[in-house]
C-alpha atoms as a PDB file:
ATOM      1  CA  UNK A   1      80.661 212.295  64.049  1.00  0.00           C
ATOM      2  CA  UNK A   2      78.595 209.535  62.568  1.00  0.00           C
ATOM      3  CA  UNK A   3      78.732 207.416  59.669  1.00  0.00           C
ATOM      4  CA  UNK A   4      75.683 206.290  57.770  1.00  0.00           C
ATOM      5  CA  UNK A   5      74.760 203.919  55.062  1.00  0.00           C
ATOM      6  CA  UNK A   6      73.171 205.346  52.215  1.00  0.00           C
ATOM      7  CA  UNK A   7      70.322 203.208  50.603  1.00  0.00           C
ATOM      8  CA  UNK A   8      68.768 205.611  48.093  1.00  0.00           C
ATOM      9  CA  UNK A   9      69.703 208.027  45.766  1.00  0.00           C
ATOM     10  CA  UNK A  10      73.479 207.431  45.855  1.00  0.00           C
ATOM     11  CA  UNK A  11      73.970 210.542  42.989  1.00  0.00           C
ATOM     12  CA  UNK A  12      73.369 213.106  45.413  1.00  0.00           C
ATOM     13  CA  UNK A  13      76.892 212.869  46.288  1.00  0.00           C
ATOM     14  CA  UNK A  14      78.127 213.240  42.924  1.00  0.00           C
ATOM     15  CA  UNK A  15      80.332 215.809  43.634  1.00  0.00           C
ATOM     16  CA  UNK A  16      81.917 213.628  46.345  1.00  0.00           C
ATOM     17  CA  UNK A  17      82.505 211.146  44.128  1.00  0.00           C
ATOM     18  CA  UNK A  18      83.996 212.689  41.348  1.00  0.00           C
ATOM     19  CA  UNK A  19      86.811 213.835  43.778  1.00  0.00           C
ATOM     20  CA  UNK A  20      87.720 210.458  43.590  1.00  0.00           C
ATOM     21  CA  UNK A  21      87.066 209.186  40.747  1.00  0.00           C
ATOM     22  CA  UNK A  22      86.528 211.828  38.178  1.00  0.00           C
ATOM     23  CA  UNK A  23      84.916 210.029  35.080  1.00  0.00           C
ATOM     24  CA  UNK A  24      81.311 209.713  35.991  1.00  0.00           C
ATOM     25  CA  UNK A  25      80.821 206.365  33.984  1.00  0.00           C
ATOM     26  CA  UNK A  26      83.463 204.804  35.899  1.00  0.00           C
ATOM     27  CA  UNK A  27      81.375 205.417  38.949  1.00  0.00           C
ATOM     28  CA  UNK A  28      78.573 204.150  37.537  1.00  0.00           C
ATOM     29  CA  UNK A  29      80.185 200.940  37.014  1.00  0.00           C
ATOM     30  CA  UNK A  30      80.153 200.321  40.920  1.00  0.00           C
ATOM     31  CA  UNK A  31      78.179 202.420  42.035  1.00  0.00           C
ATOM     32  CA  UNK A  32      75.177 200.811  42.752  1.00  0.00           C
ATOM     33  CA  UNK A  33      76.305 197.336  43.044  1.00  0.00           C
ATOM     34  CA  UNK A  34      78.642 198.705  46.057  1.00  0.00           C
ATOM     35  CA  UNK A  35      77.623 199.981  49.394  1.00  0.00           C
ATOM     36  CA  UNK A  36      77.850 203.579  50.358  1.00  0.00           C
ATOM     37  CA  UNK A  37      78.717 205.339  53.399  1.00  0.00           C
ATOM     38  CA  UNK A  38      78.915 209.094  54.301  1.00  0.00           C
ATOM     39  CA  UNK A  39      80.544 210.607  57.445  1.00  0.00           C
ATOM     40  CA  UNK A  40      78.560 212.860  58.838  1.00  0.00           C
ATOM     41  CA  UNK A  41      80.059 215.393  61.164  1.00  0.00           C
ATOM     42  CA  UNK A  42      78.054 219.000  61.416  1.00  0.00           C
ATOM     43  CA  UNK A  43      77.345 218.157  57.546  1.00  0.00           C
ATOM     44  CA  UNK A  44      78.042 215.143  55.018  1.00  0.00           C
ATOM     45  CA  UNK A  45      82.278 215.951  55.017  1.00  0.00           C
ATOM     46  CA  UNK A  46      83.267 212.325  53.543  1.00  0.00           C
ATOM     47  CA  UNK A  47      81.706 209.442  51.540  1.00  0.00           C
ATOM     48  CA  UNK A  48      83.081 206.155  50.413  1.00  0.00           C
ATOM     49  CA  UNK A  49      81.615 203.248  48.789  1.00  0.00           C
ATOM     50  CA  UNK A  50      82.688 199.660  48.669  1.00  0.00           C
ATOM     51  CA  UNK A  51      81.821 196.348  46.537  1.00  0.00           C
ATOM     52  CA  UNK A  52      82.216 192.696  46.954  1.00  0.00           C
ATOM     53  CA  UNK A  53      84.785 191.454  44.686  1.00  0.00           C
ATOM     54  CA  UNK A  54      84.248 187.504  45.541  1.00  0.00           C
ATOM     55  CA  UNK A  55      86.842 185.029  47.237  1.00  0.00           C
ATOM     56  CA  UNK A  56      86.405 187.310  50.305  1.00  0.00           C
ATOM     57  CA  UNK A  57      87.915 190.299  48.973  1.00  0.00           C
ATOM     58  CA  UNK A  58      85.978 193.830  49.805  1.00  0.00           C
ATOM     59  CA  UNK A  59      87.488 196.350  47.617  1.00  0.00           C
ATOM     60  CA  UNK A  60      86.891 200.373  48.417  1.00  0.00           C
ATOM     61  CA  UNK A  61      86.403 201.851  45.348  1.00  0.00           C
ATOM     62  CA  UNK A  62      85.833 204.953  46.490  1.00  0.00           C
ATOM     63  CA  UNK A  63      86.985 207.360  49.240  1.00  0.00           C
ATOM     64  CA  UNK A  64      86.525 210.867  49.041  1.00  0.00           C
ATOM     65  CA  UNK A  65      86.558 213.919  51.963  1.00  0.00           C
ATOM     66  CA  UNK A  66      85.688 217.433  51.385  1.00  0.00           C
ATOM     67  CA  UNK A  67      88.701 219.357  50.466  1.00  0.00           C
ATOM     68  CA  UNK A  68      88.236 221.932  52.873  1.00  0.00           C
ATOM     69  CA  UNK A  69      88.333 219.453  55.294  1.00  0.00           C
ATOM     70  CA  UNK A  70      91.077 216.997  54.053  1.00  0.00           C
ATOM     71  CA  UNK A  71      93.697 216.279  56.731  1.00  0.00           C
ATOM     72  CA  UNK A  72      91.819 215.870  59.710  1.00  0.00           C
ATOM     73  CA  UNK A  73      91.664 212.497  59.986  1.00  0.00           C
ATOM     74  CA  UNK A  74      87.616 212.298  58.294  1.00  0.00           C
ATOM     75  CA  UNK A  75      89.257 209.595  55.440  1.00  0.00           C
ATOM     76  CA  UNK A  76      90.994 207.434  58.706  1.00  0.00           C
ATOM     77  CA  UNK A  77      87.976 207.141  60.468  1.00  0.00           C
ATOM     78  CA  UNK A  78      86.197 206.206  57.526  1.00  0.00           C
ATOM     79  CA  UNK A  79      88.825 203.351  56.770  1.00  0.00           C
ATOM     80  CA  UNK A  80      88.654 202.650  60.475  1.00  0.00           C
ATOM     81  CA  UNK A  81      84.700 202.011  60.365  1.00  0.00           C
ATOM     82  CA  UNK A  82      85.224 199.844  57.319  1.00  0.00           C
ATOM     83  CA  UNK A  83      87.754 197.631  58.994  1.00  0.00           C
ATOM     84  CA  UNK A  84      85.712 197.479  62.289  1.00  0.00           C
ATOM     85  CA  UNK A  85      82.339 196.991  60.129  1.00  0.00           C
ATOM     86  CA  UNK A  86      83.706 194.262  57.489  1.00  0.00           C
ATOM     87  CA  UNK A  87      86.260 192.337  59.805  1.00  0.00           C
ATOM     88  CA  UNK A  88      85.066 188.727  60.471  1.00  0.00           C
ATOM     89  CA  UNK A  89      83.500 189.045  56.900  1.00  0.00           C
ATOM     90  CA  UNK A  90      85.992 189.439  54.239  1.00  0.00           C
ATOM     91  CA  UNK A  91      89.539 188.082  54.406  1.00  0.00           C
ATOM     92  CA  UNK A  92      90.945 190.878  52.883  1.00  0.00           C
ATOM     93  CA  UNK A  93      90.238 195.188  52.192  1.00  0.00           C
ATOM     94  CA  UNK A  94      91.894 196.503  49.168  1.00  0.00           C
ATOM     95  CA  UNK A  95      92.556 199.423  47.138  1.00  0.00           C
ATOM     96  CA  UNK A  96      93.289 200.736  43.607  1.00  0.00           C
ATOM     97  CA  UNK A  97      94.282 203.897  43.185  1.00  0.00           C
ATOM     98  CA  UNK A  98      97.160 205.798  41.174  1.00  0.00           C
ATOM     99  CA  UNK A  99     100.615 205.773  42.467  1.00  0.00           C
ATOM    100  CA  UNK A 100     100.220 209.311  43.820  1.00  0.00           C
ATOM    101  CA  UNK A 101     102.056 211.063  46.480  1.00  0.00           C
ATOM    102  CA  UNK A 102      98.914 212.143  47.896  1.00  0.00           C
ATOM    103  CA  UNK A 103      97.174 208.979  48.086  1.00  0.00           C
ATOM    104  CA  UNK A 104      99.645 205.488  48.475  1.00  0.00           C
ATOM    105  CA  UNK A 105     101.092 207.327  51.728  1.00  0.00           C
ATOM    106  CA  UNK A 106      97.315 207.654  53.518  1.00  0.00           C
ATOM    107  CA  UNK A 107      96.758 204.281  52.713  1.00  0.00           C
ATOM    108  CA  UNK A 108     100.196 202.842  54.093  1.00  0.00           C
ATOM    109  CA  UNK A 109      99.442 204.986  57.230  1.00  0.00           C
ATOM    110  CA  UNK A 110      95.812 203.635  57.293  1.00  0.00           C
ATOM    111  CA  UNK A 111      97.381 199.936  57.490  1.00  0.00           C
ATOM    112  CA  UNK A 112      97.297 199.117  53.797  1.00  0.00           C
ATOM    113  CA  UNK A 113     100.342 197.405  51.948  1.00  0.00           C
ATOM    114  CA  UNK A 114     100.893 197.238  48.459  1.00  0.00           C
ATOM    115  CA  UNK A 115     100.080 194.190  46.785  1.00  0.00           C
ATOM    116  CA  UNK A 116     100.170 194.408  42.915  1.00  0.00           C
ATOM    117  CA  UNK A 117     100.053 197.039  40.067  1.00  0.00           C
ATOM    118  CA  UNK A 118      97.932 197.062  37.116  1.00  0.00           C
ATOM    119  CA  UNK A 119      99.667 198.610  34.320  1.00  0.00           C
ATOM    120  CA  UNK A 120      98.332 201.092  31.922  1.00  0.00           C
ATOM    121  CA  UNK A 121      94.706 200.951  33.818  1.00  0.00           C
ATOM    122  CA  UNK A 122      94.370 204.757  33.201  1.00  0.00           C
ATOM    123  CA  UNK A 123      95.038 205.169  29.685  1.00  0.00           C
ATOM    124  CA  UNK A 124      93.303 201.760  29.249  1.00  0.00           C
ATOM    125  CA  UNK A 125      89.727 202.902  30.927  1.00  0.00           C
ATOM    126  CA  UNK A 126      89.062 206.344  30.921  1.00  0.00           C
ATOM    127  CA  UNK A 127      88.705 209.137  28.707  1.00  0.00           C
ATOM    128  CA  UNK A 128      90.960 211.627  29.135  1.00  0.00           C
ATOM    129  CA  UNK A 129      94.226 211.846  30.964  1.00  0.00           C
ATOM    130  CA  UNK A 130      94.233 212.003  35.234  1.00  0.00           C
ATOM    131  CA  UNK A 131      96.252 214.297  36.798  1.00  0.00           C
ATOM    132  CA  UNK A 132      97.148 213.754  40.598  1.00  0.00           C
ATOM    133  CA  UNK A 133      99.711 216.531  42.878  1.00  0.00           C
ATOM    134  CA  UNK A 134     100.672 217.315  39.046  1.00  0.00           C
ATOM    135  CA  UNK A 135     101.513 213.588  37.798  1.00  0.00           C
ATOM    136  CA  UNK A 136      99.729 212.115  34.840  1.00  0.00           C
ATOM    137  CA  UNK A 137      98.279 208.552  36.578  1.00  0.00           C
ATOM    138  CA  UNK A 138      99.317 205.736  34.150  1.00  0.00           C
ATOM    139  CA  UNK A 139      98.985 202.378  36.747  1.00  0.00           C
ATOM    140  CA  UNK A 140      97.028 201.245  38.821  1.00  0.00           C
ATOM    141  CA  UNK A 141      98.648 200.376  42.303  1.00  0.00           C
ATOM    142  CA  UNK A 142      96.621 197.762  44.914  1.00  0.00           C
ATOM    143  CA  UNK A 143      97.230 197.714  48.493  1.00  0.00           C
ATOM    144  CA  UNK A 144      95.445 195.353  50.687  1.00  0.00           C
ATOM    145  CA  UNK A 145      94.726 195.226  54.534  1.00  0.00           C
ATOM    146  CA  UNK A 146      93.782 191.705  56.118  1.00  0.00           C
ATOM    147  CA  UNK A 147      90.826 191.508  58.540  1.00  0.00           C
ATOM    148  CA  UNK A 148      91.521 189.597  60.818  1.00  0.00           C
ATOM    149  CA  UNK A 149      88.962 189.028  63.624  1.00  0.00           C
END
């Protein structure tokens, strides 16, 4: 298993990224301003990408694993290798994401504790309503993991 940075051509994984995030313009927005990573293990099986928010707070906007290889443990390591790789430089990881059953447990397993909601984000800023494990996503819930060195 190895995890690269990707420099160039960050579209390529598209399809990655729309598992997370499934409006394409809302990628855009941090897409290239954030820095992306892809796990590679016998093939690209995970991606996420990350931005500087300011006041020492890295935010991962983006975390996304093959879904025939979900569950075995590709997303941990990837949050492990941002914690290892960002410690010492930010104060603080966090998260958005919808208050999903499928999601806010992985990140409270991965170390993550919730920190504040932001209400009506998905109606607010995309297009369309998101559906996650069959629930329409209306807030957005943040969880936050200090890094400590």
């Amino acid at each position: 298993m190895e995890i690269r940075k990707v420099e160039t051509d960050k579209k390529r994984y598209l399809d990655l990224l729309l598992l997370a995030d499934e409006q394409e313009d809302m990628v855009d927005r941090y897409l290239e301003r954030g820095t992306m990573y892809v796990l590679k293990d016998d093939g690209v099986k995970a991606e996420c990408v990350v931005t500087d928010e300011g006041n020492g707070i890295l935010e991962l906007k983006n975390l996304a694993v093959e879904p025939a290889f979900q569950g075995k443990g590709y997303g941990k390591a990837m949050v492990d290798f941002l914690v290892r790789a960002y410690t010492g430089q930010y104060v603080v990881l966090q998260v958005g994401t919808g208050d999903s059953l499928s999601t806010i447990p992985f990140y409270e397993a991965c170390g993550f504790c919730r920190h504040h909601v932001v209400k009506n984000f998905f109606p607010d800023h995309y297009d369309h309503p998101i559906y996650e494990c069959g629930v329409q996503l209306v807030d957005m819930v943040y969880l936050q993991m200090e890094l400590n060195p």
